[in-house]
C-alpha atoms as a PDB file:
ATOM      1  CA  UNK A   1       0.000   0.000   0.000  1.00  0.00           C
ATOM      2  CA  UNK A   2       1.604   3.193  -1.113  1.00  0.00           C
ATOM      3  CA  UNK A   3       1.203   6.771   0.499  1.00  0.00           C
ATOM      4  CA  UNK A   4       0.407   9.436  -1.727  1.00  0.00           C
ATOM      5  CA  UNK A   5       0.754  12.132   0.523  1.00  0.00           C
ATOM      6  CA  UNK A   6       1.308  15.432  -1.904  1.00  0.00           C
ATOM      7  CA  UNK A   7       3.312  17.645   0.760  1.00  0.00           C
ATOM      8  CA  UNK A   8       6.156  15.030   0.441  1.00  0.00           C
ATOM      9  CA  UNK A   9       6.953  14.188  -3.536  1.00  0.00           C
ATOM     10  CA  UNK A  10      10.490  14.626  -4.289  1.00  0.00           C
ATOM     11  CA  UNK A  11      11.081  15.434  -8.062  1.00  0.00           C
ATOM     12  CA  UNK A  12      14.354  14.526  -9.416  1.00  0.00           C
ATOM     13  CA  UNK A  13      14.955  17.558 -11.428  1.00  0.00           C
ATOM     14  CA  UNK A  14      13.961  20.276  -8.395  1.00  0.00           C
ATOM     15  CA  UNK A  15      17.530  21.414  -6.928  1.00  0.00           C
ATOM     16  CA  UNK A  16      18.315  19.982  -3.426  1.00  0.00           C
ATOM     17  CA  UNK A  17      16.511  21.918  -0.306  1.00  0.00           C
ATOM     18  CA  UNK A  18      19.669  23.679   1.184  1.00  0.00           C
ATOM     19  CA  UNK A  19      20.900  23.381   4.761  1.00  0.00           C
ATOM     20  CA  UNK A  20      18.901  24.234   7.569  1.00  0.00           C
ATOM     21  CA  UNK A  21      20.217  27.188   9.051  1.00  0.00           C
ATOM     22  CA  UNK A  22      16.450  28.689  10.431  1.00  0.00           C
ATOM     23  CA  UNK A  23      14.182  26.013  11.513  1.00  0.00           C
ATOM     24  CA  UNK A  24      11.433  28.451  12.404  1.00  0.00           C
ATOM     25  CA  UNK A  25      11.434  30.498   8.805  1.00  0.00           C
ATOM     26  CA  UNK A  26      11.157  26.900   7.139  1.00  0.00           C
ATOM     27  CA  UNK A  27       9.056  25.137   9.313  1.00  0.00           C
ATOM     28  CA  UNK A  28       6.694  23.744   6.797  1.00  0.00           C
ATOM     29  CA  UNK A  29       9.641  22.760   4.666  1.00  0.00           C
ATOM     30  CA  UNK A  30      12.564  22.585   6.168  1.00  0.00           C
ATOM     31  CA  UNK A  31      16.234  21.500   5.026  1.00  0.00           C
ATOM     32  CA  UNK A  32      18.350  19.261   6.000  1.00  0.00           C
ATOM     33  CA  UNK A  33      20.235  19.799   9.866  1.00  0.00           C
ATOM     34  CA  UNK A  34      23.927  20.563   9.543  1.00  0.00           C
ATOM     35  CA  UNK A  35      24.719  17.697  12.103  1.00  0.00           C
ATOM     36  CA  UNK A  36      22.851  15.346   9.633  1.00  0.00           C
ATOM     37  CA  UNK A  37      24.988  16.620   6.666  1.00  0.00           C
ATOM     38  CA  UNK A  38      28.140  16.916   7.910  1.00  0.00           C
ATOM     39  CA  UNK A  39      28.261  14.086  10.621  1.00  0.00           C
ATOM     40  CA  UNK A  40      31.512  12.144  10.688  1.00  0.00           C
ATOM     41  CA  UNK A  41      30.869   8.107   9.969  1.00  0.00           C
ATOM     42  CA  UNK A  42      33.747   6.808  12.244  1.00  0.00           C
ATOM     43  CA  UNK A  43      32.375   3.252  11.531  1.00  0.00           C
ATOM     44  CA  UNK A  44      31.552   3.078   8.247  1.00  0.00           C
ATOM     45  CA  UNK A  45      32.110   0.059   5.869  1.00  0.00           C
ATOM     46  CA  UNK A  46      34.078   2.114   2.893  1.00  0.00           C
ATOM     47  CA  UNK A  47      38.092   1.550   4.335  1.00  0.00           C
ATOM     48  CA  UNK A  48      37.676  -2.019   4.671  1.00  0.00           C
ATOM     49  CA  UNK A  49      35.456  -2.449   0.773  1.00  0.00           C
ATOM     50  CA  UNK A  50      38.506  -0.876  -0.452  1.00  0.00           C
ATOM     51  CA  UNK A  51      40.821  -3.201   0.616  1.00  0.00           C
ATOM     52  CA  UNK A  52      38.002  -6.570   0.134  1.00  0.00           C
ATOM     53  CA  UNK A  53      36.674  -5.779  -3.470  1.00  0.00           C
ATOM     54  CA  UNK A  54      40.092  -5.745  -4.968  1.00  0.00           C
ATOM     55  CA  UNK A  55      41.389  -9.120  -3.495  1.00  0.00           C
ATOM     56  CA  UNK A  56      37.897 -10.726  -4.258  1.00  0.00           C
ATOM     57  CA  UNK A  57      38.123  -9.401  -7.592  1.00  0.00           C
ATOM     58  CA  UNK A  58      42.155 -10.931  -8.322  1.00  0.00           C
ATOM     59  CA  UNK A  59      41.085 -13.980  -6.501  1.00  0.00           C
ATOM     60  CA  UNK A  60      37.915 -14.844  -9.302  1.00  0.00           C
ATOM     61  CA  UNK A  61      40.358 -13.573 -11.653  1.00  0.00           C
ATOM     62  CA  UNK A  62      43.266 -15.952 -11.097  1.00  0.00           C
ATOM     63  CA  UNK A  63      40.333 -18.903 -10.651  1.00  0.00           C
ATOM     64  CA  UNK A  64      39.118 -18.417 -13.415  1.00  0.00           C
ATOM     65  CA  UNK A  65      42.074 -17.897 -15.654  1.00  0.00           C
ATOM     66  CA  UNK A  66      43.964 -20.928 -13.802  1.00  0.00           C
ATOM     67  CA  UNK A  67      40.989 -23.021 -12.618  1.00  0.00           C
ATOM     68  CA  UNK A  68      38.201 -23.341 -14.800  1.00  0.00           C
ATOM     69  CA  UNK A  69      37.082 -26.245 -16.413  1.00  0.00           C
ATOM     70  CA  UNK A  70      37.383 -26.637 -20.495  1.00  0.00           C
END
């Protein structure tokens, strides 16, 4: 069951909404919150998927250069 609710239909060509800077000008459409925008992501799974897709990738490589079956 979808929601059709028109107050909240997000067109992909409409620019962005900026930044919130004044909650209480924009309160019936506000922005984004700077902490949501800019917060840090001290556990996030990017460092280690660069270091896993590449091995994974010359690992399938090498099998199946070297180890598949005619």
């Amino acid at each position: 069951m979808e929601d059709n609710n028109p107050q909240h239909k997000e067109d992909p060509l409409k620019p962005h909404v900026p930044i919130e800077t004044n909650y209480a000008k924009h309160q019936d459409n506000p922005g984004p919150s700077p902490q949501a925008v800019n917060e840090y992501d001290k556990n996030g799974a990017g460092p280690i998927l660069k270091w896993i897709i590449p091995i994974l990738v010359l690992a399938l490589l090498i099998y199946w250069l070297f180890f598949r079956h005619p």
